[in-house]
C-alpha atoms as a PDB file:
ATOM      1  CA  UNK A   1     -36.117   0.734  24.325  1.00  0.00           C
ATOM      2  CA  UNK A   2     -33.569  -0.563  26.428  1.00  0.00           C
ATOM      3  CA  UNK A   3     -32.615  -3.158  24.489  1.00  0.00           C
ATOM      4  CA  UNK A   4     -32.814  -1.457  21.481  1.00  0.00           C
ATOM      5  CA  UNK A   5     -30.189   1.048  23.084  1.00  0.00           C
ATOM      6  CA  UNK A   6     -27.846  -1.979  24.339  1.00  0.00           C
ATOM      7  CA  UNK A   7     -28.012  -3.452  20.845  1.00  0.00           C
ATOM      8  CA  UNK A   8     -26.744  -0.146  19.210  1.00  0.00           C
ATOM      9  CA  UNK A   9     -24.394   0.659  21.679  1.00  0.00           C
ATOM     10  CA  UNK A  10     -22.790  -2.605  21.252  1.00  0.00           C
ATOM     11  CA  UNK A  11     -22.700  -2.215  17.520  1.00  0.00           C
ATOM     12  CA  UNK A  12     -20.960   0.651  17.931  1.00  0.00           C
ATOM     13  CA  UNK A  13     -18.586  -0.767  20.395  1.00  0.00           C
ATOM     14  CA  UNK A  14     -17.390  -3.250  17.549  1.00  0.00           C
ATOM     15  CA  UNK A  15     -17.596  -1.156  15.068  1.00  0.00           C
ATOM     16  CA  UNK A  16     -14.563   0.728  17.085  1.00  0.00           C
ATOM     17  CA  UNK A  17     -12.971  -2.026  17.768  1.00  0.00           C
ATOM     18  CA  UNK A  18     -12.864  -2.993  13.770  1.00  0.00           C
ATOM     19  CA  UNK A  19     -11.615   0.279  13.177  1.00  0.00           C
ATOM     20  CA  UNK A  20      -8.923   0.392  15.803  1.00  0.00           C
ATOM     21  CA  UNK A  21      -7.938  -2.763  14.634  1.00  0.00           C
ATOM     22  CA  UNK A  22      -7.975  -1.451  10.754  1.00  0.00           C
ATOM     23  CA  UNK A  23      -5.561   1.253  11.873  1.00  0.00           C
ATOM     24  CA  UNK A  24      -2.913  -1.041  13.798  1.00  0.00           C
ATOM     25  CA  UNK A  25      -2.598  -3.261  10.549  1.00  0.00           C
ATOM     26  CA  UNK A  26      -2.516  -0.225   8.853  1.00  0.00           C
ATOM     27  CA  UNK A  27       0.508   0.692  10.243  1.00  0.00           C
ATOM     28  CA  UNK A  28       2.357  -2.194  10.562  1.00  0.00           C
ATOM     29  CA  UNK A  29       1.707  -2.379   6.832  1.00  0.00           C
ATOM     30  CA  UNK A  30       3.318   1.108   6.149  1.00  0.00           C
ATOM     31  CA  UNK A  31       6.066   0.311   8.664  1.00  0.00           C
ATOM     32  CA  UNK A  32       7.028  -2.993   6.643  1.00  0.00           C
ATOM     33  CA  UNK A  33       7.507  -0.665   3.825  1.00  0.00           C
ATOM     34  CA  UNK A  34       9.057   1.997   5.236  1.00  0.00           C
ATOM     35  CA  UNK A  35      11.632  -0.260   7.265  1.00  0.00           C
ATOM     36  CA  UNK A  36      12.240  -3.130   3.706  1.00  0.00           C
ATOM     37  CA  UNK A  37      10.843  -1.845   0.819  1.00  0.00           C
ATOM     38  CA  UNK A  38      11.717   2.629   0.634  1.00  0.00           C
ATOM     39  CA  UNK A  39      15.264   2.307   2.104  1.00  0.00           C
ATOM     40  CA  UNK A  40      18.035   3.635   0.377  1.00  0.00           C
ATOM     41  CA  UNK A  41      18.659   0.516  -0.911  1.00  0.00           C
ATOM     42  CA  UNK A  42      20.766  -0.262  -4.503  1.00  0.00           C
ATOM     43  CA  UNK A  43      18.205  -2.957  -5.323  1.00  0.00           C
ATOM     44  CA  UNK A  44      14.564  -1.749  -5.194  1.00  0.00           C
ATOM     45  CA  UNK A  45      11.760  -2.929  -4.975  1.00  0.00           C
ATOM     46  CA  UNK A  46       8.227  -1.597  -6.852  1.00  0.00           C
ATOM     47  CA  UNK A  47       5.860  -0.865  -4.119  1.00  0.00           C
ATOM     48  CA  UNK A  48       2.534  -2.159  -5.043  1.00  0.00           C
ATOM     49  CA  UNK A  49      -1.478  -1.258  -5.449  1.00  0.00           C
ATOM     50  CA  UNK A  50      -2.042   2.952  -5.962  1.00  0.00           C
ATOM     51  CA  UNK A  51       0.541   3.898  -3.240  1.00  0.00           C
ATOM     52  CA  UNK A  52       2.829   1.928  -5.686  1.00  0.00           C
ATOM     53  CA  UNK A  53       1.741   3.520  -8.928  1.00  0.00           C
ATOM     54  CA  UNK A  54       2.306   6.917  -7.011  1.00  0.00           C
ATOM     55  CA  UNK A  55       5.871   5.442  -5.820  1.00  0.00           C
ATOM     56  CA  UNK A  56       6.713   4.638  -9.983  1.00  0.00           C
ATOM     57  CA  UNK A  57       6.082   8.243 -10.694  1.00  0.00           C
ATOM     58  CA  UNK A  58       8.036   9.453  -8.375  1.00  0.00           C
ATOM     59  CA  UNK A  59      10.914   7.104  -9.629  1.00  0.00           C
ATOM     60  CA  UNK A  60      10.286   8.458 -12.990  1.00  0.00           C
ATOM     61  CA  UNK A  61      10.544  12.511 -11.744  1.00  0.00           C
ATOM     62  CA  UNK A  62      13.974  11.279  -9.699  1.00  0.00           C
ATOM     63  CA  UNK A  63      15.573   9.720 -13.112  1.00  0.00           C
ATOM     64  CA  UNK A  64      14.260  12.593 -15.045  1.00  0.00           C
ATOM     65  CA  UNK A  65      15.760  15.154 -12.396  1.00  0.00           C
ATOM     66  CA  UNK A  66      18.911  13.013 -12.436  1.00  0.00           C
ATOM     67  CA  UNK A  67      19.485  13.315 -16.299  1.00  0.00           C
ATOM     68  CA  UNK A  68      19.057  17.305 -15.459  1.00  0.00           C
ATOM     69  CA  UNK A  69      15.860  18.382 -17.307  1.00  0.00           C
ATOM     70  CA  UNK A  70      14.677  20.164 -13.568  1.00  0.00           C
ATOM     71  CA  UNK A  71      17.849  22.421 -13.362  1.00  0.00           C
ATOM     72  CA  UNK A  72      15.505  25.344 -14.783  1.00  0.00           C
ATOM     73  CA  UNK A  73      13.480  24.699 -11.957  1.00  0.00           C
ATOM     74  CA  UNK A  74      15.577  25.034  -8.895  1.00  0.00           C
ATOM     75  CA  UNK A  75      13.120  23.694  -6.517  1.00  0.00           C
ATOM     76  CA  UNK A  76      11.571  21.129  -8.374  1.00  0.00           C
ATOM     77  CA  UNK A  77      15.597  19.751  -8.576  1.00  0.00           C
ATOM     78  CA  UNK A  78      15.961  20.457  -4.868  1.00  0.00           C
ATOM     79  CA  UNK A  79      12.815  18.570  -4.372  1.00  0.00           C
ATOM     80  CA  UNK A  80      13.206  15.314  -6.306  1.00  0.00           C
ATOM     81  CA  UNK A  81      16.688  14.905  -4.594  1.00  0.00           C
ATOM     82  CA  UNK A  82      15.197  14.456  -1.129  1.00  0.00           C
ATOM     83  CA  UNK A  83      15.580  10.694  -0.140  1.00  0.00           C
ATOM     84  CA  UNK A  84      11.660  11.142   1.171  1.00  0.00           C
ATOM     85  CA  UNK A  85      10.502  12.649  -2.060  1.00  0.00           C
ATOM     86  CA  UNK A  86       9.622   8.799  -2.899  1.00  0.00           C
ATOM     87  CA  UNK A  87       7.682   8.344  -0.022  1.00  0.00           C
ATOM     88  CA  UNK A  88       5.765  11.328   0.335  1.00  0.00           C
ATOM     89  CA  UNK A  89       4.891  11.727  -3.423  1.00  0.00           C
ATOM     90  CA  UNK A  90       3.341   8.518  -3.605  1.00  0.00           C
ATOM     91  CA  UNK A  91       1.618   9.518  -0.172  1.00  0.00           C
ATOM     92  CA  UNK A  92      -0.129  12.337  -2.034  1.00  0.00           C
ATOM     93  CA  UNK A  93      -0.985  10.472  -5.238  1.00  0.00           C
ATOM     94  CA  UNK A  94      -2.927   7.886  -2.831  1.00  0.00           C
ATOM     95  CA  UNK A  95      -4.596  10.050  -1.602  1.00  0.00           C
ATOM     96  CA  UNK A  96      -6.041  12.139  -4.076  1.00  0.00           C
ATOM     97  CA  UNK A  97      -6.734   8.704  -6.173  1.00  0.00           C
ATOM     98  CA  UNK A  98      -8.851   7.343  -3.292  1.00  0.00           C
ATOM     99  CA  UNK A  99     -10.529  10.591  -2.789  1.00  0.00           C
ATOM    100  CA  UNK A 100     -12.158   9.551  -6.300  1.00  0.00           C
ATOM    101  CA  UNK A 101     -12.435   5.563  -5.416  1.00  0.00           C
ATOM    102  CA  UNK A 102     -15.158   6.101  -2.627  1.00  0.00           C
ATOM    103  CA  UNK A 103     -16.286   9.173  -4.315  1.00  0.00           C
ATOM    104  CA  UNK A 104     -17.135   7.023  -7.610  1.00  0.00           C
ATOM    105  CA  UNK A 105     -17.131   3.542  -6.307  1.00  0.00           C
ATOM    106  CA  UNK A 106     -16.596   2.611  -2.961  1.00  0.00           C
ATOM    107  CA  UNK A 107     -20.046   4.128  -1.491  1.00  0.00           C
ATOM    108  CA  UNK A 108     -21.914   3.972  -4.597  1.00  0.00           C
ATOM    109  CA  UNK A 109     -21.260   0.669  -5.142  1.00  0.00           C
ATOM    110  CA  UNK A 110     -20.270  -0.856  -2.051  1.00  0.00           C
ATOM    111  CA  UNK A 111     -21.630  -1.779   1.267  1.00  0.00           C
ATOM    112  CA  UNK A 112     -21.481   1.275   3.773  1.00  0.00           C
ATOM    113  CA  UNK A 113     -19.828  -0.917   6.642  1.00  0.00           C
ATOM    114  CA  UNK A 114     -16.908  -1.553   4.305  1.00  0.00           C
ATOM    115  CA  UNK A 115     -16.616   2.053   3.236  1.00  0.00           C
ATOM    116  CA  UNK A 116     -16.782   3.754   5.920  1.00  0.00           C
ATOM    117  CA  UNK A 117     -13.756   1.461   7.581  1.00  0.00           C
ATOM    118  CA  UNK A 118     -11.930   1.520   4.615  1.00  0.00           C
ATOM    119  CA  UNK A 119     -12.253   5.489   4.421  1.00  0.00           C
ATOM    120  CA  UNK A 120     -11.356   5.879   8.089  1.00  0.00           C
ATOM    121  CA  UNK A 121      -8.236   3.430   7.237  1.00  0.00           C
ATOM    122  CA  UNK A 122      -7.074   5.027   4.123  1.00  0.00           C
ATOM    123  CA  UNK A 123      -7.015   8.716   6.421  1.00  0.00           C
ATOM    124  CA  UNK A 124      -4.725   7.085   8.642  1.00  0.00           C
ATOM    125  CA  UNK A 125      -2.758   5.220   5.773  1.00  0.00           C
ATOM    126  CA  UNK A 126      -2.464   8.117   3.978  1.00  0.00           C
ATOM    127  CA  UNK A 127      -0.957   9.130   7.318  1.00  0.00           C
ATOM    128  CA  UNK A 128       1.500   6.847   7.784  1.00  0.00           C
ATOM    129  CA  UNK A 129       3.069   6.835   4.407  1.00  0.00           C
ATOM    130  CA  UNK A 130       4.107  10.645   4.796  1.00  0.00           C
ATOM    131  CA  UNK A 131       4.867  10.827   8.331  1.00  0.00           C
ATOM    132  CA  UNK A 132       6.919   7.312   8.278  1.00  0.00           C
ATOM    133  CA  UNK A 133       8.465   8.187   4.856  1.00  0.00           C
ATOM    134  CA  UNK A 134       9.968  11.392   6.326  1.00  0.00           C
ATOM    135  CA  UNK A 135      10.936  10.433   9.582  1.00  0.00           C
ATOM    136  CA  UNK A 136      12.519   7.160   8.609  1.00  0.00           C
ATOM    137  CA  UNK A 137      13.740   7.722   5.490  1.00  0.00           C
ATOM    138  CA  UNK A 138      13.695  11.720   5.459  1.00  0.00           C
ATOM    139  CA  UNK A 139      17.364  13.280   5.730  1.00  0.00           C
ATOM    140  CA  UNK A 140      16.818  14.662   9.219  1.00  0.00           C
ATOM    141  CA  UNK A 141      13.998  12.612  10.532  1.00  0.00           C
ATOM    142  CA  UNK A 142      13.732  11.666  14.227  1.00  0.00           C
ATOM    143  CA  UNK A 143      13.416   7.794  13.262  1.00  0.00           C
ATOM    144  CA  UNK A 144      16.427   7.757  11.048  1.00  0.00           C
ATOM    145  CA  UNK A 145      17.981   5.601  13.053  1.00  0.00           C
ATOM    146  CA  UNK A 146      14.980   2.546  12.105  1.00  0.00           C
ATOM    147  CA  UNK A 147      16.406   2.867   8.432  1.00  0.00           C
ATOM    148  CA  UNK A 148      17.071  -0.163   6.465  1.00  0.00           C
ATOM    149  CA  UNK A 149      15.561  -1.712   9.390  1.00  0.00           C
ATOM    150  CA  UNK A 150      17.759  -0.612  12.116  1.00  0.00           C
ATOM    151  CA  UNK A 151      20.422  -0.566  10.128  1.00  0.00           C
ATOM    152  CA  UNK A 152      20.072  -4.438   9.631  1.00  0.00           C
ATOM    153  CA  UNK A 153      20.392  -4.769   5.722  1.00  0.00           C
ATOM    154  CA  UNK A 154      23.073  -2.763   4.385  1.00  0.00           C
ATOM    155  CA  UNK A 155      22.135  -0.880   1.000  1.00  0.00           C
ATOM    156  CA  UNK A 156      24.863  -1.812  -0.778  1.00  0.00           C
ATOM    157  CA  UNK A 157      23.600  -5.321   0.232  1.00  0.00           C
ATOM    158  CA  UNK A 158      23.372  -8.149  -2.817  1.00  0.00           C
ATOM    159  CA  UNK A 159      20.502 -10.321  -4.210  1.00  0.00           C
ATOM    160  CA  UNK A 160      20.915 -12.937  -0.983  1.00  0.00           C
ATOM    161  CA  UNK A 161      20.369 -10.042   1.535  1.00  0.00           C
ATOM    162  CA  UNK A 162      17.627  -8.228  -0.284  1.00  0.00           C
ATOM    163  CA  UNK A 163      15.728 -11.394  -0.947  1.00  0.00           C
ATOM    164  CA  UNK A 164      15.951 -12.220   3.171  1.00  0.00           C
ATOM    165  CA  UNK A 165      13.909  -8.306   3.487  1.00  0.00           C
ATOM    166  CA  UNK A 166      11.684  -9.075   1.088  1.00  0.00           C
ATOM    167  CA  UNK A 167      10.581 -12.341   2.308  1.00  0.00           C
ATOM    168  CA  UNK A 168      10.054 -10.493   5.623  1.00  0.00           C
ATOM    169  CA  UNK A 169       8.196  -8.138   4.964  1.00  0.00           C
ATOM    170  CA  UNK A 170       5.977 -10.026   2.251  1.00  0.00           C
ATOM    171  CA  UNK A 171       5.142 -11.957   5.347  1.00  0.00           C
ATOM    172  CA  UNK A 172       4.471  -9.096   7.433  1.00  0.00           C
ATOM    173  CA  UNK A 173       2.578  -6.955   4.844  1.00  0.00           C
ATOM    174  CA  UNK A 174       0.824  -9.832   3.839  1.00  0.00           C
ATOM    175  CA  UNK A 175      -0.367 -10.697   7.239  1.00  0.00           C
ATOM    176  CA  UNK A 176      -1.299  -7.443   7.483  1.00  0.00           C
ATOM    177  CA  UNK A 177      -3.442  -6.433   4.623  1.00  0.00           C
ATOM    178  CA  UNK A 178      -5.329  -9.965   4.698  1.00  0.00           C
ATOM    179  CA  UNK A 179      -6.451  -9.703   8.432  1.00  0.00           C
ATOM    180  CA  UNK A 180      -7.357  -6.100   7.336  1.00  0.00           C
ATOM    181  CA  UNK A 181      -9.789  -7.303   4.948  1.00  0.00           C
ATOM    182  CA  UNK A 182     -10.876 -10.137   6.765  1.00  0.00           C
ATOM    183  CA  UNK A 183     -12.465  -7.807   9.703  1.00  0.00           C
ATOM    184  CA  UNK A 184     -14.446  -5.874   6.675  1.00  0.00           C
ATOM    185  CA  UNK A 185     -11.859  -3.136   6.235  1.00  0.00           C
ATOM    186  CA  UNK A 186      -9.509  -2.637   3.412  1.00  0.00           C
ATOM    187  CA  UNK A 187      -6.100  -0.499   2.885  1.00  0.00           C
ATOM    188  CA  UNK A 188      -8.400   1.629  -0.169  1.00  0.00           C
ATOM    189  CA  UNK A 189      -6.938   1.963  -3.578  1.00  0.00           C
ATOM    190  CA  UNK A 190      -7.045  -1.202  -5.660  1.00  0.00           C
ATOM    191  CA  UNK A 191      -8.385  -3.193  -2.535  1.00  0.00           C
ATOM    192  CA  UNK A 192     -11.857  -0.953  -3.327  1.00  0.00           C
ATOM    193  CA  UNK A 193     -11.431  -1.959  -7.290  1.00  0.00           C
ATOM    194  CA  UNK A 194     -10.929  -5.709  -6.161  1.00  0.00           C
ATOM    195  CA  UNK A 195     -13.678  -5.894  -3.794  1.00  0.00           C
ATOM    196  CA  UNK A 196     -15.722  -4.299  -6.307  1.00  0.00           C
ATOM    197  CA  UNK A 197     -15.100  -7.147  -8.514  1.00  0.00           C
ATOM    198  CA  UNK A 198     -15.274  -9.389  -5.910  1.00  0.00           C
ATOM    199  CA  UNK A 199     -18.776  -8.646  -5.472  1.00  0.00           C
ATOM    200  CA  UNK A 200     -19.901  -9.064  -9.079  1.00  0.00           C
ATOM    201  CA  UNK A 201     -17.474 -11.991 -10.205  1.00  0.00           C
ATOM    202  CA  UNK A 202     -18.204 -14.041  -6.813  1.00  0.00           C
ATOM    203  CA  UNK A 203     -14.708 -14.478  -6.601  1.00  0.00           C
ATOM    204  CA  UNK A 204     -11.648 -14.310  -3.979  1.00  0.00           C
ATOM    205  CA  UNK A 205     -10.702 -10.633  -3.436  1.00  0.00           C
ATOM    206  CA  UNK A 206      -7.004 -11.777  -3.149  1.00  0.00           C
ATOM    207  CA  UNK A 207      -7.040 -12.511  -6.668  1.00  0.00           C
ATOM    208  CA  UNK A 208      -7.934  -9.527  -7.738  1.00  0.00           C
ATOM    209  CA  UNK A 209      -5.536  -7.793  -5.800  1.00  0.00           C
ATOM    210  CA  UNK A 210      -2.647 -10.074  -6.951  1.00  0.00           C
ATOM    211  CA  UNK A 211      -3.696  -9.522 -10.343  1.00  0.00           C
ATOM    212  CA  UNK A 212      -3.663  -6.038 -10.314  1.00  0.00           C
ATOM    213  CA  UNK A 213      -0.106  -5.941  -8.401  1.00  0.00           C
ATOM    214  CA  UNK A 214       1.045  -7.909 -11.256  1.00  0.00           C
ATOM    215  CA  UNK A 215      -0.090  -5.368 -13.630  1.00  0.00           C
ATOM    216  CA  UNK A 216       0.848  -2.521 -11.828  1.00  0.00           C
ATOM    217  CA  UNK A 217       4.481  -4.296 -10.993  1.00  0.00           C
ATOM    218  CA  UNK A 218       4.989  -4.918 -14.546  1.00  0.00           C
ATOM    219  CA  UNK A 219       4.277  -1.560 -15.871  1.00  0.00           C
ATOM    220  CA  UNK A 220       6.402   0.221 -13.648  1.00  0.00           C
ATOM    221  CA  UNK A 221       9.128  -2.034 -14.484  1.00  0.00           C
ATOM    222  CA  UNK A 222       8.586  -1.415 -18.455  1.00  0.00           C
ATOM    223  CA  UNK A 223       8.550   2.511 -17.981  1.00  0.00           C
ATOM    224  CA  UNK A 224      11.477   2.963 -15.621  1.00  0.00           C
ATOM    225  CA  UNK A 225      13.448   0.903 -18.647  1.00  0.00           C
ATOM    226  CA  UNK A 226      11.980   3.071 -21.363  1.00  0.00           C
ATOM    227  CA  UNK A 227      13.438   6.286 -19.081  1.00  0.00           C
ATOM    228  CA  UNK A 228      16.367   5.070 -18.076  1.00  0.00           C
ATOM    229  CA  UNK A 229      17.423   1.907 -20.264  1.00  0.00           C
ATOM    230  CA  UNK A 230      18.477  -0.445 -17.808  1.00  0.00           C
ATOM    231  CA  UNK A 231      16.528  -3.246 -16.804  1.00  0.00           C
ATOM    232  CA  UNK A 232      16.728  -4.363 -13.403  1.00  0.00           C
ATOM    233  CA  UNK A 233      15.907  -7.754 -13.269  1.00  0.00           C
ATOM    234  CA  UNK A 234      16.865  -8.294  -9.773  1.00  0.00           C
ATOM    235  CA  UNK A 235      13.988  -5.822  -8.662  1.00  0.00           C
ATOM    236  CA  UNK A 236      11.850  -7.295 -11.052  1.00  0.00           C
ATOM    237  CA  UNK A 237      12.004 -10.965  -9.393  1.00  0.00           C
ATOM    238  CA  UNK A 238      12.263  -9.635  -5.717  1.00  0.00           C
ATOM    239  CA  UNK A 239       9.015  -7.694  -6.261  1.00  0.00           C
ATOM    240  CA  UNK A 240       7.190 -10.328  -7.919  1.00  0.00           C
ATOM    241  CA  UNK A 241       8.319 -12.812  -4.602  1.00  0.00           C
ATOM    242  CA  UNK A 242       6.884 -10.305  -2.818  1.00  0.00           C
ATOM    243  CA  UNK A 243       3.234  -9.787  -4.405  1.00  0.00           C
ATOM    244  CA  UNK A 244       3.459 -13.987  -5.141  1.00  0.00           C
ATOM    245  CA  UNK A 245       3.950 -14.208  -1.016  1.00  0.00           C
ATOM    246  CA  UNK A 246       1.565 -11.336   0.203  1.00  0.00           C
ATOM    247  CA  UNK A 247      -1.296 -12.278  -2.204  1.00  0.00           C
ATOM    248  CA  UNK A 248      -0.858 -16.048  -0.928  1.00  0.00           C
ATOM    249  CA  UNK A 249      -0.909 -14.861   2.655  1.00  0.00           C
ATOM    250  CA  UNK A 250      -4.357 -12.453   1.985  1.00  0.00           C
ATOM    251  CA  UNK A 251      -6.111 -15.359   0.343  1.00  0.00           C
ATOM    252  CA  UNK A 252      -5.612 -18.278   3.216  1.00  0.00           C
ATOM    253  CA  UNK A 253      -6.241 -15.481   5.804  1.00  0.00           C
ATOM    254  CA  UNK A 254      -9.664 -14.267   4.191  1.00  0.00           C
ATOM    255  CA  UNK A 255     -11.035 -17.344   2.407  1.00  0.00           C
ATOM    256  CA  UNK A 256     -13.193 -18.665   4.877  1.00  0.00           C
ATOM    257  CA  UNK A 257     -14.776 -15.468   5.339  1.00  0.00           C
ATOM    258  CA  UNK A 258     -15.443 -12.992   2.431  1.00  0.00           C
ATOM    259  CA  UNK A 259     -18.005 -10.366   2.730  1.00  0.00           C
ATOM    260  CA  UNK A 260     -19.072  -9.961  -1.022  1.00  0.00           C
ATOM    261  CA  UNK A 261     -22.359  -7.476   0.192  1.00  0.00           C
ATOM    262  CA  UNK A 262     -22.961  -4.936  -2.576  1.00  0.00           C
ATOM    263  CA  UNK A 263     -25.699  -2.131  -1.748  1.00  0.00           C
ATOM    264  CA  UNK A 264     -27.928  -4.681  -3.914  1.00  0.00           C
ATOM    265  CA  UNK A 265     -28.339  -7.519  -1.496  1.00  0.00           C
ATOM    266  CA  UNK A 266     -28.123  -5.071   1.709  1.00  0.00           C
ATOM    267  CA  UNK A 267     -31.570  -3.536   0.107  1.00  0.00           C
ATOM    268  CA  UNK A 268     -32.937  -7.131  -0.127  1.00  0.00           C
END
């Protein structure tokens, strides 16, 4: 009995650990973007994975607000014009798309272990965006003074300068998210889609995720130009860098070990 106790405890010891550890990459994930990436800066980038799909509709209310279509709705207007709205909106919309990941996928389909740290990481993820978004980048947040990274990278700043941010934090982010899914966490969103197809393709995770950055990447750039008629090239290439560099980073950091359990082969 005593052992049997030990052996438990000790599970649950790690388990702790792995999600304490989930939460810290979480957040220097989040902080990457908040301090790079959802700056006011002239040249953006597109944010990546569901937080990024939430971050291209929120670009798409902002240029619709701009060209005055909310000015019957006074608070809608109001709204969109916040220099958070970007932040927290795609907060929200990664949420409530996750909600439905583990509902329909993640612990139907997945291994509980997995789940369960990924769910407990995409709380605190979920967390991070909104509080980060509006007290870095919020008008009157307490942490406006870590905007643009201290102040570091002007937003007025040209191709050279953005390019330097964006290799940083592609390192950072991509450090990140790979050592989050190498100690059987994930960030949620596409990561659950990608492990998911992971486990029935037998292959790398990271190219999944890459794949579906791509996608997601590419879209938002053809939508924003349909709405506004501008392409932006420059955000186009700097993003694509970016998801090139992080995916790169996830894939040496997880390849030697890549849990591909589906409830399937726990049973057996």
């Amino acid at each position: 009995m005593d052992k049997q106790k030990k052996f438990f405890l000790n599970k649950k010891i790690i388990n702790l650990k792995i999600i304490l550890m989930g939460i810290f990459f979480s957040f220097i994930y989040i902080l990457s973007d908040a301090l790079f990436v959802s700056g006011n800066y002239d040249i953006k980038i597109y944010t990546t994975g569901i937080h990024g799909i939430g971050d291209a509709i929120a670009k798409i209310l902002k240029e619709i607000s701009n060209k005055d279509f909310f000015l019957n709705f006074p608070y809608l207007f109001k709204l969109t014009q916040k220099s958070s709205f970007n932040g927290i909106f795609a907060g929200i919309f990664y949420g409530v798309v996750n909600i439905l990941l583990f509902i329909f996928i993640a612990f139907p389909k997945l291994d509980y272990k997995f789940s369960i740290n990924s769910l407990i990481n995409s709380i605190f993820l979920f967390l991070f965006i909104i509080i980060l978004a509006k007290q870095i980048n919020g008008e009157y947040g307490y942490l406006k003074k870590m905007q643009n990274c201290f102040g570091l990278f002007k937003p007025n700043g040209g191709f050279i300068i953005s390019f330097i941010r964006i290799i940083l934090t592609s390192i950072i982010a991509g450090i990140a998210h790979g050592f989050s899914i190498k100690i059987g966490s994930s960030t949620g969103g596409t990561d659950i889609i990608a492990k998911y197809l992971a486990n029935y393709k037998k292959k790398d995770i990271s190219i999944y995720i890459t794949i579906s950055n791509f996608l997601i990447c590419l879209i938002a750039v053809i939508v924003l130009f349909l709405f506004n008629q501008e392409f932006e090239w420059k955000s186009l290439i700097l993003s694509l860098i970016k998801i090139f560099i992080t995916g790169y980073l996830i894939y040496l950091i997880v390849k030697k070990k890549v849990n591909t359990n589906t409830k399937k082969d726990i049973k057996t």
